[in-house]
C-alpha atoms as a PDB file:
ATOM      1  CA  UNK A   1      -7.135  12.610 -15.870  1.00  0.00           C
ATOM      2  CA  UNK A   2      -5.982  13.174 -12.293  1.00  0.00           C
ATOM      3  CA  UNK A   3      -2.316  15.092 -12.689  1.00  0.00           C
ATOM      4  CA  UNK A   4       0.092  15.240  -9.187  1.00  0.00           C
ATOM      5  CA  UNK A   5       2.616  17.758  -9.317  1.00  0.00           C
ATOM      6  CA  UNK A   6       5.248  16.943  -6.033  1.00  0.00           C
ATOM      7  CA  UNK A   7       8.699  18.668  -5.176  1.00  0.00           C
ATOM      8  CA  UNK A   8      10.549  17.911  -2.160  1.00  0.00           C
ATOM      9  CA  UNK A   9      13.220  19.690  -0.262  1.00  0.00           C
ATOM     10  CA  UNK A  10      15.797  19.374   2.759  1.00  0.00           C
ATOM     11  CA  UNK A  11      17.423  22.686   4.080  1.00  0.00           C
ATOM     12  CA  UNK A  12      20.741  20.605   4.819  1.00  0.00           C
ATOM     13  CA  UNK A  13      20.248  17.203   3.207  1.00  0.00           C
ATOM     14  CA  UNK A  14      19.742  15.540   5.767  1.00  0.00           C
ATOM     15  CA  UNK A  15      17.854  19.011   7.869  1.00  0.00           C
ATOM     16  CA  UNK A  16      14.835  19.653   7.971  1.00  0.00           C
ATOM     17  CA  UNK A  17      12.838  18.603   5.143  1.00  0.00           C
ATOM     18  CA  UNK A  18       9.252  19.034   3.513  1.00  0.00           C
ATOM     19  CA  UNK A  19       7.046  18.162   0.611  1.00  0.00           C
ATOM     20  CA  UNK A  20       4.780  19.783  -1.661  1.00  0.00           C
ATOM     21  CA  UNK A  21       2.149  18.090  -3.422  1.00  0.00           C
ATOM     22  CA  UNK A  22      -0.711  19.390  -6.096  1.00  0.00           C
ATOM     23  CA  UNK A  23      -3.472  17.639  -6.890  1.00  0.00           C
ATOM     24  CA  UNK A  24      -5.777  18.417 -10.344  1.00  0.00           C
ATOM     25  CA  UNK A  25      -9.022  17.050 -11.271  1.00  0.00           C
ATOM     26  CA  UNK A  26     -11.429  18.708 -13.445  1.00  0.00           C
ATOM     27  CA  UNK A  27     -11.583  21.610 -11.689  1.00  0.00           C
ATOM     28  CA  UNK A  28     -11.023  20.476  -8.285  1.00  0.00           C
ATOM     29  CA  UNK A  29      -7.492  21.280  -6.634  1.00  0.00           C
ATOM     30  CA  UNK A  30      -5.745  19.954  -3.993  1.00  0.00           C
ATOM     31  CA  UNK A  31      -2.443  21.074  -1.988  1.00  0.00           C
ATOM     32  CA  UNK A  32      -0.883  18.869   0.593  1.00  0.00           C
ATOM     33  CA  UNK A  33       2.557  19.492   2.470  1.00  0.00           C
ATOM     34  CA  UNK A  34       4.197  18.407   5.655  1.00  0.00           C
ATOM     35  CA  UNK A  35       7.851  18.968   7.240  1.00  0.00           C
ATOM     36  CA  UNK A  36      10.089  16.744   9.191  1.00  0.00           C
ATOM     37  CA  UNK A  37      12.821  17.754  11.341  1.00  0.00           C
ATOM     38  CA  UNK A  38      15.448  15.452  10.138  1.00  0.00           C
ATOM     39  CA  UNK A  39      15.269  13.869   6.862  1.00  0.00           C
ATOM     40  CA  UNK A  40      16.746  14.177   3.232  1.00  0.00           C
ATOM     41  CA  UNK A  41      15.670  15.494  -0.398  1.00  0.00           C
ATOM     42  CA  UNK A  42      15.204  12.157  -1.874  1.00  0.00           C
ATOM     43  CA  UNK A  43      12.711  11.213   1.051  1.00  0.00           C
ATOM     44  CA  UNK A  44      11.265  13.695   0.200  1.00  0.00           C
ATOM     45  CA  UNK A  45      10.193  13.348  -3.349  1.00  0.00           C
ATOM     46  CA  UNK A  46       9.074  10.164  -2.916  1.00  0.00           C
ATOM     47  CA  UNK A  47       7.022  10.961   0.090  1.00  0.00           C
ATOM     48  CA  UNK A  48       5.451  13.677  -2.072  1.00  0.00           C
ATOM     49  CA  UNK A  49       4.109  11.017  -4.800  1.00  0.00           C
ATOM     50  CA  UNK A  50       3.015   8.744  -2.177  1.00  0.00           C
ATOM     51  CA  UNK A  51       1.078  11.057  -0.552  1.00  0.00           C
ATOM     52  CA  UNK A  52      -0.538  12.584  -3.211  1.00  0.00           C
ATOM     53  CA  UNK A  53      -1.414   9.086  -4.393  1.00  0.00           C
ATOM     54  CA  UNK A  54      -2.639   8.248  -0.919  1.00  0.00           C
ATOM     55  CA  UNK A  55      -5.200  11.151  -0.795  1.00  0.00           C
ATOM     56  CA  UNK A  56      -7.005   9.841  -4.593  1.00  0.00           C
ATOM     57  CA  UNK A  57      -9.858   7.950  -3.643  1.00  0.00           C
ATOM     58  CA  UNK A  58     -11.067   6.733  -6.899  1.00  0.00           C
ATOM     59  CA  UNK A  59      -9.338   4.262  -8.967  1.00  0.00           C
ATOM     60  CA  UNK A  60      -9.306   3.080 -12.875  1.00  0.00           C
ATOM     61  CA  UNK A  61      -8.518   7.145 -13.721  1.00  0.00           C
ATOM     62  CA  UNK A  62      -5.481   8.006 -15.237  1.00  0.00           C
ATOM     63  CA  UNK A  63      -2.481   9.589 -12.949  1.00  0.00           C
ATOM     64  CA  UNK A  64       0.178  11.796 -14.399  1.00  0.00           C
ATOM     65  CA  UNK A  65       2.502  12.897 -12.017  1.00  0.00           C
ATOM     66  CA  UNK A  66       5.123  15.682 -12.753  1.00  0.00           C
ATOM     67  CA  UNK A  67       8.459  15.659 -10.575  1.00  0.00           C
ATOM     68  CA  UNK A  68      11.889  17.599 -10.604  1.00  0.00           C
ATOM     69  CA  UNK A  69      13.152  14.564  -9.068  1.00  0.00           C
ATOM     70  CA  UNK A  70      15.221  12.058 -11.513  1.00  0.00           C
ATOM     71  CA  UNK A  71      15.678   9.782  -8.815  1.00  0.00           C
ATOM     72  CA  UNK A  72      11.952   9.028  -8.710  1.00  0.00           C
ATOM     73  CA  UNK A  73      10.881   9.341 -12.130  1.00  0.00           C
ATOM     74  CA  UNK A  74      13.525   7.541 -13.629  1.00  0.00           C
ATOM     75  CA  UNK A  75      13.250   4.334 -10.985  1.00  0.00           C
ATOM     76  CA  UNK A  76       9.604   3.926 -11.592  1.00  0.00           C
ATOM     77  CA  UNK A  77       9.801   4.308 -15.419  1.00  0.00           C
ATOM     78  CA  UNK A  78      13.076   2.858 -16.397  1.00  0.00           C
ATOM     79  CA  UNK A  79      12.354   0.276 -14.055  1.00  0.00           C
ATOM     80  CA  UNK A  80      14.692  -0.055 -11.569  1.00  0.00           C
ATOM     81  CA  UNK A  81      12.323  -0.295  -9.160  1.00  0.00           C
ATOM     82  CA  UNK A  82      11.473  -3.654  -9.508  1.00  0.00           C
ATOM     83  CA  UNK A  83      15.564  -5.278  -9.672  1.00  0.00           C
ATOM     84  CA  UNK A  84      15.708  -3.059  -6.269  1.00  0.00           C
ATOM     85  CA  UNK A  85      12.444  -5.126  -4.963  1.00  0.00           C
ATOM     86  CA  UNK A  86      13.695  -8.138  -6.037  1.00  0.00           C
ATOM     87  CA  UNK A  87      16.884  -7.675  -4.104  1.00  0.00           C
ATOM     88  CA  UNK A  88      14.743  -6.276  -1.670  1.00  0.00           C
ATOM     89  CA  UNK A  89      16.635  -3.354  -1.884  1.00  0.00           C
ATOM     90  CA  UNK A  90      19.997  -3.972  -1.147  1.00  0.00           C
ATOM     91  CA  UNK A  91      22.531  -1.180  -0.235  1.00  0.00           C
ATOM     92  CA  UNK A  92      19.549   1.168  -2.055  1.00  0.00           C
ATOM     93  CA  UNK A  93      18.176   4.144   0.088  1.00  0.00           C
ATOM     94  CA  UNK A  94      14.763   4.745   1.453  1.00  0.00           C
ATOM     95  CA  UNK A  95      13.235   1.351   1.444  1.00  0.00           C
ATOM     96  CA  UNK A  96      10.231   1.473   3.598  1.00  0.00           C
ATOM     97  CA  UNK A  97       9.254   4.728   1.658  1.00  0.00           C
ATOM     98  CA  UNK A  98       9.435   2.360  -1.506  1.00  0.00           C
ATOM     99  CA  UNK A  99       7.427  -0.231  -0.026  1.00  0.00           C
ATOM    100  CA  UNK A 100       4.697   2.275   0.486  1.00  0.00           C
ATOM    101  CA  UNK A 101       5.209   3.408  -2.698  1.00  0.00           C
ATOM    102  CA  UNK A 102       4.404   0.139  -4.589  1.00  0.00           C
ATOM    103  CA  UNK A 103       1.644  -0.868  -3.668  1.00  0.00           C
ATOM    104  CA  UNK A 104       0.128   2.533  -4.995  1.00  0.00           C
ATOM    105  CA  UNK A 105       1.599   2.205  -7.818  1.00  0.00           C
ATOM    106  CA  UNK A 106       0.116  -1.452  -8.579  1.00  0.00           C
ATOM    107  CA  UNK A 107      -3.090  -0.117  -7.477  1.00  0.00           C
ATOM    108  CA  UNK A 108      -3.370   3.685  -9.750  1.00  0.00           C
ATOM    109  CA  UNK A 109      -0.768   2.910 -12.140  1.00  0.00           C
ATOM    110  CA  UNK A 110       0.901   6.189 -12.662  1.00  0.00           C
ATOM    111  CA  UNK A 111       3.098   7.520 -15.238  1.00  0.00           C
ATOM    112  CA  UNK A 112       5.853  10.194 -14.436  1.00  0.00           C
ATOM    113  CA  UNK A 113       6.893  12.853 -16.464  1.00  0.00           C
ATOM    114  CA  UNK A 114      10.293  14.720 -15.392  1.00  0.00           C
ATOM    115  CA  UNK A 115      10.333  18.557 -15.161  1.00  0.00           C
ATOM    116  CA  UNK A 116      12.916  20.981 -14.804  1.00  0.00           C
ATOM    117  CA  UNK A 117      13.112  22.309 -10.990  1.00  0.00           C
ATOM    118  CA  UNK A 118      13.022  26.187 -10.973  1.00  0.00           C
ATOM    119  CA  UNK A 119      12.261  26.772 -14.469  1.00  0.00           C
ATOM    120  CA  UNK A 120       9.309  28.926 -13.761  1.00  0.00           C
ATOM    121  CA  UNK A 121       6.717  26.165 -14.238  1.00  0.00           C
ATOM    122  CA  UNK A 122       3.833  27.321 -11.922  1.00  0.00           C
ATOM    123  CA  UNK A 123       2.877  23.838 -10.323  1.00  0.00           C
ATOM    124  CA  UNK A 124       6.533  22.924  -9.651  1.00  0.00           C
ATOM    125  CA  UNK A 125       7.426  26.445  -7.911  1.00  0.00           C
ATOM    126  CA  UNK A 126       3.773  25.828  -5.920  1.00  0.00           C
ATOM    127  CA  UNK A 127       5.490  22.715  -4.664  1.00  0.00           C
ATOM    128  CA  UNK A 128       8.428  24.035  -3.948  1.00  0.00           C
ATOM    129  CA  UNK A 129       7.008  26.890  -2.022  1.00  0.00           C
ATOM    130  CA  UNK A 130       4.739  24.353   0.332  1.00  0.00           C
ATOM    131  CA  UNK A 131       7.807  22.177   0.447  1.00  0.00           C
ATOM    132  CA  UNK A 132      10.257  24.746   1.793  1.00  0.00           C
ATOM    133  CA  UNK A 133       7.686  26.362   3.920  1.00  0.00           C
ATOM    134  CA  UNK A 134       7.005  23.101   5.786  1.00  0.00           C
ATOM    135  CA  UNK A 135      10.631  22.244   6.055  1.00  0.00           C
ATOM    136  CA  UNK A 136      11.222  26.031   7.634  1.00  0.00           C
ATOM    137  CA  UNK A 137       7.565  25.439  10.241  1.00  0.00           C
ATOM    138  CA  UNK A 138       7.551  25.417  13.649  1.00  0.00           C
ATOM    139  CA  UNK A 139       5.872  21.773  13.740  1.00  0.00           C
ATOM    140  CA  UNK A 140       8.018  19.695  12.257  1.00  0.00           C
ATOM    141  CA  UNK A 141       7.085  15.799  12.091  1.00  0.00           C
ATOM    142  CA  UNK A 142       9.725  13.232  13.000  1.00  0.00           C
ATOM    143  CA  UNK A 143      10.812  10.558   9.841  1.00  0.00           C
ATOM    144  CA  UNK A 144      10.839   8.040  12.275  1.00  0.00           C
ATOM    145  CA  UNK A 145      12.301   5.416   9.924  1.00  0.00           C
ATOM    146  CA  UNK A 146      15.012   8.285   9.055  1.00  0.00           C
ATOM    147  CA  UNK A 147      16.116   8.901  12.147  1.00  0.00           C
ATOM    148  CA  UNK A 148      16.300   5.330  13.687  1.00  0.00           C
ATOM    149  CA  UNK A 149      18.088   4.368  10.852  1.00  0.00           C
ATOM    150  CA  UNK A 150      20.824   7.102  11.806  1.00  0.00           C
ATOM    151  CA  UNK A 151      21.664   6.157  14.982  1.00  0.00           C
END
């Protein structure tokens, strides 16, 4: 079993945001972050699970991924997801970053499990850590679709 563990965070919400991702397999272990220089929490924990889903490069193995973030786990499993899609998304938030996100999804099938956020778990404060640092670096990406959706 491949398990994800993601946390995102924005230092303003919107600010300048990050993501932490963890990867597990057997023994392997994988850490992945980025920042952005204008961008929100929510982005950000979903851009965590797709990019940790982006960087598995086998499929047909079973994907647990663990996430503070109710907004993501409870959309994919208590399927609210899909009535957004078929709306295609209407007055919902962070579209294009759900359109990535499906397609993954149909491919790895993942299920979520929700964990506490700064409850000591050691994968969760690893993401956190990467998360925040990347938000707080000097090289901060731009969330193109973000910004331009700002102005």
């Amino acid at each position: 079993m491949i398990r994800i563990y993601t946390d995102g965070a924005a230092q303003g919400n919107p600010g300048p945001g990050g993501y932490g991702a963890i990867l597990k397999f057997n023994h392997a272990v994988k850490e992945l972050s980025e920042g952005f220089r204008l961008t929100t929490n929510n982005r950000m924990e979903l851009l965590a699970v797709i990019k940790g889903l982006e960087a598995i490069k086998k499929s047909g193995i079973p994907i647990t991924i663990y996430s503070d973030s109710k907004y993501v786990v409870e959309a994919v499993e208590k399927g609210w997801l899909w009535n957004w899609e078929k709306k295609n998304f209407k007055d919902k938030a962070n579209p294009d970053l759900w359109l990535q996100y499906i397609p993954l999804h149909q491919k790895l099938k993942p299920k979520f499990v929700w964990i506490k956020g700064h409850a000591g778990h050691p994968e969760n404060e690893r993401c956190d850590f990467l998360a925040v640092q990347a938000a707080s670096s000097t090289n901060l990406k731009i969330d193109k679709e973000y910004e331009s959706s700002k102005k």
